[in-house]
PDB file of N, CA and C in Angstrom:
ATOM      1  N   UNK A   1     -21.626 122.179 136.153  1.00  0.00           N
ATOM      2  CA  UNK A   1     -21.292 120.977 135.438  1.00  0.00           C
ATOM      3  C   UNK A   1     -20.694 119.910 136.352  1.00  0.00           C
ATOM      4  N   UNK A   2     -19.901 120.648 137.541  1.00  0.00           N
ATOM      5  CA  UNK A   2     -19.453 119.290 137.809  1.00  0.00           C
ATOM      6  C   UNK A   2     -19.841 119.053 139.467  1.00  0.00           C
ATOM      7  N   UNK A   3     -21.317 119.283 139.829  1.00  0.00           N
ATOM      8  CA  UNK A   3     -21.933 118.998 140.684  1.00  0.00           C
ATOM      9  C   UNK A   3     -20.991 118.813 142.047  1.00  0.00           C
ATOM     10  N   UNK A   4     -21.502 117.740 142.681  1.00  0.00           N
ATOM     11  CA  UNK A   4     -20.861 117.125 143.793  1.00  0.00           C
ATOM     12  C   UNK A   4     -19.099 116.426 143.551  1.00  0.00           C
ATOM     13  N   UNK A   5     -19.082 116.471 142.387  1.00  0.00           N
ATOM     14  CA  UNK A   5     -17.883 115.498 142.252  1.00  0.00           C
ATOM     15  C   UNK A   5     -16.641 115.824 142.909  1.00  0.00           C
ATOM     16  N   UNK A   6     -15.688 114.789 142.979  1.00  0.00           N
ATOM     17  CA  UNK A   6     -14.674 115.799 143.737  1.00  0.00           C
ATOM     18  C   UNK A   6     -13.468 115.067 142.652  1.00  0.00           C
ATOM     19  N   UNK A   7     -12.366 115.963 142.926  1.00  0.00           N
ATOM     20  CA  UNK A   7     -11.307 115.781 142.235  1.00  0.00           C
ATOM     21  C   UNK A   7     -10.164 115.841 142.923  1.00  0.00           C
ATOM     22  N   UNK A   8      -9.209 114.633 142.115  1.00  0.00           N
ATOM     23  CA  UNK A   8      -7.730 114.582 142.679  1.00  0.00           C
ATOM     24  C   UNK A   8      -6.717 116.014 142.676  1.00  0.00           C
ATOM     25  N   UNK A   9      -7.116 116.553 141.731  1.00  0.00           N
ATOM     26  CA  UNK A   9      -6.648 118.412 141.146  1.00  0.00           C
ATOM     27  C   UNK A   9      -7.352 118.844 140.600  1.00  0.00           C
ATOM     28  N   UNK A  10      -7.013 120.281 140.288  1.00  0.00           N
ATOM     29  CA  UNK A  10      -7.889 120.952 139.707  1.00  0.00           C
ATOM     30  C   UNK A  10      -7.447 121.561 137.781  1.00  0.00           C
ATOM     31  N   UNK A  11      -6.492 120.076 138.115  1.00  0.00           N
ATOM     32  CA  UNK A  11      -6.234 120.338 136.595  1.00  0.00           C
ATOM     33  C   UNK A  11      -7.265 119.067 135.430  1.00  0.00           C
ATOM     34  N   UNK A  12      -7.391 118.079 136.610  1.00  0.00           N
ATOM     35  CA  UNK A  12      -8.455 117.078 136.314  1.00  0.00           C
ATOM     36  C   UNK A  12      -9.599 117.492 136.500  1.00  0.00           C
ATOM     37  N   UNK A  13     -10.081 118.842 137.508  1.00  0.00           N
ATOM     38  CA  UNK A  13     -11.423 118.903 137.170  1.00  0.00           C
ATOM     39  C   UNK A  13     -11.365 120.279 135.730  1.00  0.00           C
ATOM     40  N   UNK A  14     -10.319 120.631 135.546  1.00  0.00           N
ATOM     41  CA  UNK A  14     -10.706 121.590 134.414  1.00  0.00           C
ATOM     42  C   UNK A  14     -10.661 120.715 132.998  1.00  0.00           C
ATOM     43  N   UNK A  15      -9.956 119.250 133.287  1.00  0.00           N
ATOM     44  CA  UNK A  15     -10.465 118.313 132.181  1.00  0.00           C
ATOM     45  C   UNK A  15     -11.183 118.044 131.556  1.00  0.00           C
ATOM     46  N   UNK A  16     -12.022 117.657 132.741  1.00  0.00           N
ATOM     47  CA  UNK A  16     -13.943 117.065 133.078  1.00  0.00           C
ATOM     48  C   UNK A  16     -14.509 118.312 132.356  1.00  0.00           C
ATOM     49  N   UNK A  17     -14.071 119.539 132.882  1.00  0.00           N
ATOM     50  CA  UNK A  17     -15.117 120.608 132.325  1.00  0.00           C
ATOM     51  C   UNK A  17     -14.800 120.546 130.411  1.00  0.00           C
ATOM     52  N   UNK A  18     -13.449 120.457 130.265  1.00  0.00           N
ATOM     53  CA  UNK A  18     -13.348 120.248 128.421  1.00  0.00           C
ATOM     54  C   UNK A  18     -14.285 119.304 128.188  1.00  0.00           C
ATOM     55  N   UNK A  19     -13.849 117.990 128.629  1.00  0.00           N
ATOM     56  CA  UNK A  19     -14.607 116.664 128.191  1.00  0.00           C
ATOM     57  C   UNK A  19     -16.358 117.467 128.488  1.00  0.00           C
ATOM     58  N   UNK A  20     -16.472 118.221 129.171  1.00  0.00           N
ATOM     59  CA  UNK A  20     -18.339 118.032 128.965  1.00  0.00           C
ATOM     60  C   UNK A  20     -18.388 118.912 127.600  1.00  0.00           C
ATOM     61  N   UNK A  21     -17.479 119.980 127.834  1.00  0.00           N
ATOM     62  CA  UNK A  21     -18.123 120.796 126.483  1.00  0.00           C
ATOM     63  C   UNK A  21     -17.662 120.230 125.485  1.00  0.00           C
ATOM     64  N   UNK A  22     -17.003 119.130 125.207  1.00  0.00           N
ATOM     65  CA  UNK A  22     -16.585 118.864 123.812  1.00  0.00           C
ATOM     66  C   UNK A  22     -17.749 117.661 123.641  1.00  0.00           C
ATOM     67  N   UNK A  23     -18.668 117.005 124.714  1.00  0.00           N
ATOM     68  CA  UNK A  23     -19.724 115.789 124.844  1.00  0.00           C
ATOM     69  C   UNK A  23     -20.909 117.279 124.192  1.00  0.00           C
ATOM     70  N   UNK A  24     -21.408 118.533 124.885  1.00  0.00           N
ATOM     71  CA  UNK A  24     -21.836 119.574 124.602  1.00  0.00           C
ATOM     72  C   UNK A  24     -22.269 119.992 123.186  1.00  0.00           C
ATOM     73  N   UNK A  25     -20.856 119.917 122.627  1.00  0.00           N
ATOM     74  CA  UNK A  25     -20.663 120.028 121.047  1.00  0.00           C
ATOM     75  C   UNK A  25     -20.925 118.894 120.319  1.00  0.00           C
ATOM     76  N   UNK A  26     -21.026 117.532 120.870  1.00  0.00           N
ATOM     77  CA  UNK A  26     -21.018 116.507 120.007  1.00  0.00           C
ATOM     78  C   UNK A  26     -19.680 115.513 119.488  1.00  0.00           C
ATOM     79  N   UNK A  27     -18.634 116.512 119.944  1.00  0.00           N
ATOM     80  CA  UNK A  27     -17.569 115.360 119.643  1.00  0.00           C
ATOM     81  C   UNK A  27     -17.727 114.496 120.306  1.00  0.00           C
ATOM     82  N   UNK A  28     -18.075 114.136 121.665  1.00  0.00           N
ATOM     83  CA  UNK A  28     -17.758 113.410 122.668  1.00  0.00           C
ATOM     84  C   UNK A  28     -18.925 112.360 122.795  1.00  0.00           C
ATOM     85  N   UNK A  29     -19.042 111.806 122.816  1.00  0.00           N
ATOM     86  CA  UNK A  29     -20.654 110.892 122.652  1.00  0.00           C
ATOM     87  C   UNK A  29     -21.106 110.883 124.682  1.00  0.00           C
ATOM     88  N   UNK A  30     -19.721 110.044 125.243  1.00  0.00           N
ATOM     89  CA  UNK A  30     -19.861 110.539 126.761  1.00  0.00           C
ATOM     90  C   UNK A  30     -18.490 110.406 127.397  1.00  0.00           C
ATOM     91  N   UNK A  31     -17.841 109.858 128.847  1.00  0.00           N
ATOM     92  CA  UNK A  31     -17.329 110.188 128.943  1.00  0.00           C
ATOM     93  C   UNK A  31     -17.228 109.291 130.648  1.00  0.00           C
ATOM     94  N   UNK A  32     -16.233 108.354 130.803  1.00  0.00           N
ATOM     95  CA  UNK A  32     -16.082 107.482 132.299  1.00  0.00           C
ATOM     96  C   UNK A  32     -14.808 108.226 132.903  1.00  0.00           C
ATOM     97  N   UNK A  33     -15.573 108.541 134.222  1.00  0.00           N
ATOM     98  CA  UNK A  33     -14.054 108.710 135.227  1.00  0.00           C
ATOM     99  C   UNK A  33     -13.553 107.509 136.038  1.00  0.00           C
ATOM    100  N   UNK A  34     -11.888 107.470 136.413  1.00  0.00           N
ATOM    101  CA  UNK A  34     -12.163 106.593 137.202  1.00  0.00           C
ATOM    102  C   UNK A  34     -11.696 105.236 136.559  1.00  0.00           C
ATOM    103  N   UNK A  35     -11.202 104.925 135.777  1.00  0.00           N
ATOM    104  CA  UNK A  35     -11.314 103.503 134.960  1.00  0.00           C
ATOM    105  C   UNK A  35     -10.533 102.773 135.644  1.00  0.00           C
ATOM    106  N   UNK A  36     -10.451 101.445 135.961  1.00  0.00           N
ATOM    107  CA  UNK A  36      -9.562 100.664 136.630  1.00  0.00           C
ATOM    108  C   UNK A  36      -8.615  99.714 135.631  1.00  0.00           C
ATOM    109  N   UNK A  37      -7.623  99.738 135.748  1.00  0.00           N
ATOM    110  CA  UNK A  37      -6.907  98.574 135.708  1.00  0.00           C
ATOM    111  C   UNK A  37      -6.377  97.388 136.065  1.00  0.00           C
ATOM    112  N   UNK A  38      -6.258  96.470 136.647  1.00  0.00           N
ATOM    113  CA  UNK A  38      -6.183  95.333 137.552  1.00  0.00           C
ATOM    114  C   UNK A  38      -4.511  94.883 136.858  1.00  0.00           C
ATOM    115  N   UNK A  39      -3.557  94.971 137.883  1.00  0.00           N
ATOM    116  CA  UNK A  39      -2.359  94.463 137.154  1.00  0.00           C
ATOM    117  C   UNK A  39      -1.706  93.523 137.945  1.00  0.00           C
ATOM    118  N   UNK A  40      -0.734  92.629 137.766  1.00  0.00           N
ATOM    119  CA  UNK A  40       0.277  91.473 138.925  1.00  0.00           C
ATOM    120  C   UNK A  40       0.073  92.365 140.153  1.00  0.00           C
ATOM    121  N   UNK A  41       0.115  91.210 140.748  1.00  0.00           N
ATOM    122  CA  UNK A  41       0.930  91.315 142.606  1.00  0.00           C
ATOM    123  C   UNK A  41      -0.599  92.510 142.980  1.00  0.00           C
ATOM    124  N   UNK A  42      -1.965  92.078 142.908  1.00  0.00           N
ATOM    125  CA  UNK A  42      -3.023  92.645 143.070  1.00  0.00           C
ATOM    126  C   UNK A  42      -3.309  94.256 143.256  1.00  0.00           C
ATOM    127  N   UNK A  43      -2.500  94.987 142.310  1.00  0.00           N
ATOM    128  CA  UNK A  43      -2.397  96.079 142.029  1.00  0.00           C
ATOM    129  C   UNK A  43      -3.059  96.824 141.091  1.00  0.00           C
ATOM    130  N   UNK A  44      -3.460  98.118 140.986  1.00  0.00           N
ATOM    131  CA  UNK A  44      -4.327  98.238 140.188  1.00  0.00           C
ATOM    132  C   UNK A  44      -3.754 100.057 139.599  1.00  0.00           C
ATOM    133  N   UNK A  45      -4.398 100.101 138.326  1.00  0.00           N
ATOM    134  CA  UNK A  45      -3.900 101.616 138.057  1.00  0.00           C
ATOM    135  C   UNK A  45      -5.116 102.330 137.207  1.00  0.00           C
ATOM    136  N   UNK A  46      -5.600 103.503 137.804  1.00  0.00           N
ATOM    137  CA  UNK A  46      -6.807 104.060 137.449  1.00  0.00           C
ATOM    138  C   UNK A  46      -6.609 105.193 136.532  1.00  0.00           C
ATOM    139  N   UNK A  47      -6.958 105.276 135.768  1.00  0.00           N
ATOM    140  CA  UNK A  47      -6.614 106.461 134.340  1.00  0.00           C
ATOM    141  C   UNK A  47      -8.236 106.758 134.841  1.00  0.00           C
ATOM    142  N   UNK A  48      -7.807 108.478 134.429  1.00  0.00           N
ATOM    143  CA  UNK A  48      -8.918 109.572 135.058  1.00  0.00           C
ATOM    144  C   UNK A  48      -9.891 109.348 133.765  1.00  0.00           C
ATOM    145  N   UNK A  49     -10.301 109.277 132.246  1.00  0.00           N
ATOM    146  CA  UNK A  49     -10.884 109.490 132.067  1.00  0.00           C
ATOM    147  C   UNK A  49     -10.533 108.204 130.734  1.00  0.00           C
ATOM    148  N   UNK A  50     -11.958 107.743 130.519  1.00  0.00           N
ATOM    149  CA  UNK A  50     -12.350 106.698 128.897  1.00  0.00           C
ATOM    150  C   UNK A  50     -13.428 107.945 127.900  1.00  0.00           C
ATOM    151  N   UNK A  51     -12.660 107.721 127.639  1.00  0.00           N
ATOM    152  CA  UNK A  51     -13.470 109.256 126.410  1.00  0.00           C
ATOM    153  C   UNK A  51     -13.744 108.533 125.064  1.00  0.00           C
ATOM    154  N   UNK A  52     -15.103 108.555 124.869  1.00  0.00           N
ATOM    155  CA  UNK A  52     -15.673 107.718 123.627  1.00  0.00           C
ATOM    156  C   UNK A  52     -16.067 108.653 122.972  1.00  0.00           C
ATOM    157  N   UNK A  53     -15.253 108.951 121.650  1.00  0.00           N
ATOM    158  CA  UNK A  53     -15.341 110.324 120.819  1.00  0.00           C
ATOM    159  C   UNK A  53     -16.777 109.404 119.436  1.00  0.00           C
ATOM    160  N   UNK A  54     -17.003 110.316 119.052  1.00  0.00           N
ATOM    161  CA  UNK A  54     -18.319 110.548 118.365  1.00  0.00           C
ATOM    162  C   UNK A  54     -18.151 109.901 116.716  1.00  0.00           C
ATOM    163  N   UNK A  55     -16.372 109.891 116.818  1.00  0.00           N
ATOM    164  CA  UNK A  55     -15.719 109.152 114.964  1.00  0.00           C
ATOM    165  C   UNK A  55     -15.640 107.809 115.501  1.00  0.00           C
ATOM    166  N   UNK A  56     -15.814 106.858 116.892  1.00  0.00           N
ATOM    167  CA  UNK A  56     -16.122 105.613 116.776  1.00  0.00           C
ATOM    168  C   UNK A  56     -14.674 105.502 117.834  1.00  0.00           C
ATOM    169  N   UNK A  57     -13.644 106.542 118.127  1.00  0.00           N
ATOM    170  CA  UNK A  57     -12.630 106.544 118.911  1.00  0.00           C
ATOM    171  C   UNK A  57     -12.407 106.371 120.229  1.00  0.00           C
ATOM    172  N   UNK A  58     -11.749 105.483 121.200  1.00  0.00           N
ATOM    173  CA  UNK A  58     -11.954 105.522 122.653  1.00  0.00           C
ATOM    174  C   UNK A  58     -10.765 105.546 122.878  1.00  0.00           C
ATOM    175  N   UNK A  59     -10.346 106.367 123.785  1.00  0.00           N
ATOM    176  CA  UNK A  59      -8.861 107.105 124.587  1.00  0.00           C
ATOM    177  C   UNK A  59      -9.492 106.737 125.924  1.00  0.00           C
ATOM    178  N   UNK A  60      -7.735 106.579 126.346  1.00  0.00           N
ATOM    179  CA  UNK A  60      -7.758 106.667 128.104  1.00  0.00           C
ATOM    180  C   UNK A  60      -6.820 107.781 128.265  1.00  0.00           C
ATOM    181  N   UNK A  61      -7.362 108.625 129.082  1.00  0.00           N
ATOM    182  CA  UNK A  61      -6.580 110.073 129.657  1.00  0.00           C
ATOM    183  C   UNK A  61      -6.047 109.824 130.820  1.00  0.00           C
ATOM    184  N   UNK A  62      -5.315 110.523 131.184  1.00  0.00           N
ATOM    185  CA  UNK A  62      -4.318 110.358 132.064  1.00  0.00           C
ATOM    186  C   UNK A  62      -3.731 111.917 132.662  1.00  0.00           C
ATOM    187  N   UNK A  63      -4.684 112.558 133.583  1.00  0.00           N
ATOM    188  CA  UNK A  63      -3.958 114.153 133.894  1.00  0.00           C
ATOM    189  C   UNK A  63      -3.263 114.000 134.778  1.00  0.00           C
ATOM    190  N   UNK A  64      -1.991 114.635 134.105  1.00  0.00           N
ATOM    191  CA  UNK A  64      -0.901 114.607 135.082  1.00  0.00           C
ATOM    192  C   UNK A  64      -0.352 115.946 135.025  1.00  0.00           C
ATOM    193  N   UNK A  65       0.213 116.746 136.230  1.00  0.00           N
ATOM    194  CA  UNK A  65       0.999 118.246 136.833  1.00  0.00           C
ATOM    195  C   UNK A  65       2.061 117.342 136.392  1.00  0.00           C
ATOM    196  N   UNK A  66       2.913 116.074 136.702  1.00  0.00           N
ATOM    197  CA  UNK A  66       3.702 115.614 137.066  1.00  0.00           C
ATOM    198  C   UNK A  66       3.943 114.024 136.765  1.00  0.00           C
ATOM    199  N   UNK A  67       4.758 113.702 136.342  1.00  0.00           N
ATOM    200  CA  UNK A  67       4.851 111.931 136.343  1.00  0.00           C
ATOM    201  C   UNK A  67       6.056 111.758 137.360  1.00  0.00           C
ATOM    202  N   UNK A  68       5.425 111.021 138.214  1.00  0.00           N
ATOM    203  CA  UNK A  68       6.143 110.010 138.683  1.00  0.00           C
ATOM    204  C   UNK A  68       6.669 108.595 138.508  1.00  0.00           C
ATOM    205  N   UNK A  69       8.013 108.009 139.352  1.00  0.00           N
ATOM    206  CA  UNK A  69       8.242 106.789 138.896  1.00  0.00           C
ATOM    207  C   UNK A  69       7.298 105.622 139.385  1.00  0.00           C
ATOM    208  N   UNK A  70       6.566 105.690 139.748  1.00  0.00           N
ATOM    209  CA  UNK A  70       5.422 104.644 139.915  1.00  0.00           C
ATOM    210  C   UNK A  70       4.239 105.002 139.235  1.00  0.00           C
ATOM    211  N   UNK A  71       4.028 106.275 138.908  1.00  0.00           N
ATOM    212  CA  UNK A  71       3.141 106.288 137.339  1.00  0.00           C
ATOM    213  C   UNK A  71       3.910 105.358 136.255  1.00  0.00           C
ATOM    214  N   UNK A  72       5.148 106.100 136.306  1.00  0.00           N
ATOM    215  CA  UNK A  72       5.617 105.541 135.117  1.00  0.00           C
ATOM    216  C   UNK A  72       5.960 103.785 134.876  1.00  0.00           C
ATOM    217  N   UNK A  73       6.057 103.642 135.980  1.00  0.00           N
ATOM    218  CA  UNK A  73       5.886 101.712 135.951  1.00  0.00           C
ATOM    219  C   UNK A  73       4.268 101.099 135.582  1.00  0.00           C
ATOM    220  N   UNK A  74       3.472 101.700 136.285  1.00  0.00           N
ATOM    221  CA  UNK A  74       2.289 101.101 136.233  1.00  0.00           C
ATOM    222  C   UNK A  74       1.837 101.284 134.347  1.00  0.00           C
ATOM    223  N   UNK A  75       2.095 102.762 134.034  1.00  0.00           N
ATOM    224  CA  UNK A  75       1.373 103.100 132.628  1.00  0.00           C
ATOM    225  C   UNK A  75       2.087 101.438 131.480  1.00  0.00           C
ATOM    226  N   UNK A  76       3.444 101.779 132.095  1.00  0.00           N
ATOM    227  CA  UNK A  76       3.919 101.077 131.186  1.00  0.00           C
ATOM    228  C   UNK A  76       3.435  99.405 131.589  1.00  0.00           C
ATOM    229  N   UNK A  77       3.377  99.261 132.567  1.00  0.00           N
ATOM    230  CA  UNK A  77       2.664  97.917 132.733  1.00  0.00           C
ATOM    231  C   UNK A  77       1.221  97.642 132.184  1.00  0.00           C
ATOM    232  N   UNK A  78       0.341  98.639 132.234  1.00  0.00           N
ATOM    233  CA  UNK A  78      -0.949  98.553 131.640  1.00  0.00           C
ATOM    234  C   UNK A  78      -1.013  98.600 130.060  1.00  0.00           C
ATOM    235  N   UNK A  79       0.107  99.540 128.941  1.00  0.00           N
ATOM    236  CA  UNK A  79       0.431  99.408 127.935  1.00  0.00           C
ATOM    237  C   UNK A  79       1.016  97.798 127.533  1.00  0.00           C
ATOM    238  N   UNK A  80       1.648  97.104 128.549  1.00  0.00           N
ATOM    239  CA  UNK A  80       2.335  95.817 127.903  1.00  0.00           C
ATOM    240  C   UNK A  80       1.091  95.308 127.685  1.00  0.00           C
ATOM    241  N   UNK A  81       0.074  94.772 129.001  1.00  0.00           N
ATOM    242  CA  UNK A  81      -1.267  94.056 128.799  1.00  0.00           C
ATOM    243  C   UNK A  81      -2.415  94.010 128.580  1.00  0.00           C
ATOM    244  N   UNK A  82      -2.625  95.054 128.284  1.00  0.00           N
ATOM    245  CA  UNK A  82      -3.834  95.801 128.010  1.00  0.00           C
ATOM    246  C   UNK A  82      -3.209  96.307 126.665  1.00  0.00           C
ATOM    247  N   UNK A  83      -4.542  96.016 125.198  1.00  0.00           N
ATOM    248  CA  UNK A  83      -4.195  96.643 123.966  1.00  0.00           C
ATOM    249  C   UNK A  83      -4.586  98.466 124.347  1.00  0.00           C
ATOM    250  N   UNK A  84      -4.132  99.259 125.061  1.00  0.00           N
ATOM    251  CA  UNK A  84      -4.270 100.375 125.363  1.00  0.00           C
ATOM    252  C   UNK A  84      -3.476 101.157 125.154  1.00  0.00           C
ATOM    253  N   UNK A  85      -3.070 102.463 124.616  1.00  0.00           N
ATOM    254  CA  UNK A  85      -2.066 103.448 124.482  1.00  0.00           C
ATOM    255  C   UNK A  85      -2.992 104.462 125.762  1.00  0.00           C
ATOM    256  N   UNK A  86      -2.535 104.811 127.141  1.00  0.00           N
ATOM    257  CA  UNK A  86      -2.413 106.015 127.761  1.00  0.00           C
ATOM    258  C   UNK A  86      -2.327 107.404 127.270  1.00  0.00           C
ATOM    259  N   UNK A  87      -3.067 108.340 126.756  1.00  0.00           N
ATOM    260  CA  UNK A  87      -2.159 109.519 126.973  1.00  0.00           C
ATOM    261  C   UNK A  87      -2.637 110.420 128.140  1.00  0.00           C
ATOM    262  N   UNK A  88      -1.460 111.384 127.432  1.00  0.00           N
ATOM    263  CA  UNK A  88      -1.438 112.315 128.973  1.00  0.00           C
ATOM    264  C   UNK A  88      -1.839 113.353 128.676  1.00  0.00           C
ATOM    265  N   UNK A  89      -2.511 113.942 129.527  1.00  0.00           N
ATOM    266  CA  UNK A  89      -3.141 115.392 129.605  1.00  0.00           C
ATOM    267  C   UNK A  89      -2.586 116.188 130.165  1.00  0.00           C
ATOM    268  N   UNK A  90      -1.259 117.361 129.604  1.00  0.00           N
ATOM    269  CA  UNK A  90      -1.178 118.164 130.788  1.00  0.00           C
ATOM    270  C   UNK A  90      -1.574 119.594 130.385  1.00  0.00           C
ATOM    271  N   UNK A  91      -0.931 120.262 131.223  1.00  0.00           N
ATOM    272  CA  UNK A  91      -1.378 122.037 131.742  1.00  0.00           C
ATOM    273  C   UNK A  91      -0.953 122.305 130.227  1.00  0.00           C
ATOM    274  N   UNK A  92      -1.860 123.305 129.243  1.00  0.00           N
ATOM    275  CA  UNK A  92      -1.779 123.704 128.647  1.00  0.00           C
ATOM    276  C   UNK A  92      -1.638 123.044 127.298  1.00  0.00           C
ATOM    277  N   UNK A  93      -2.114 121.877 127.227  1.00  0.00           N
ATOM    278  CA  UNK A  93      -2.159 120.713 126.291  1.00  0.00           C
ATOM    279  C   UNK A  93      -3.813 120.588 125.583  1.00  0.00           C
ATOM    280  N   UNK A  94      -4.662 121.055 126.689  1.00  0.00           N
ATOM    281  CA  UNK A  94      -6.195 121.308 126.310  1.00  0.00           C
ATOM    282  C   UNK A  94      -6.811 122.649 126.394  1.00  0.00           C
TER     283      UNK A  94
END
């Protein structure tokens, strides 16, 4: 399933592997890695996955082992300007 791709962890690629089987089953219609954000002072913050669920729903995922305080500035900066709610994916959450 997950070919050549490479991953930041291997808690994000055991993500990718949910997100295919739940695209598999049909919840998932498909599924972007990678998404960018563009924020002040030419900075940018990339959420691992846009998951376009199959009831008309689109989430931005976010796998994290760990938050840091510059996760935690950026999320919250992309929540002020962007109509987006983040969530987070962690170990034992999927």
């Amino acid at each position: 399933m997950r070919g050549d791709r490479r991953f930041d962890s291997q808690l994000e690629a055991k993500y990718f592997d949910y997100l295919t089987s739940l695209q598999l089953g049909g919840s998932v219609v498909f599924f972007l890695r990678q998404v960018p954000f563009h924020l002040p002072g030419r900075t940018r913050y990339v959420v691992d996955f846009q998951v376009f669920w199959a009831d008309g729903r689109v989430e931005f995922i976010d796998v994290k082992g760990m938050e840091t305080e510059l996760f935690k500035v950026k999320k919250r900066q992309v929540e002020e300007i962007y109509p987006v709610d983040i969530i987070l994916a962690k170990k034992g959450t999927f």
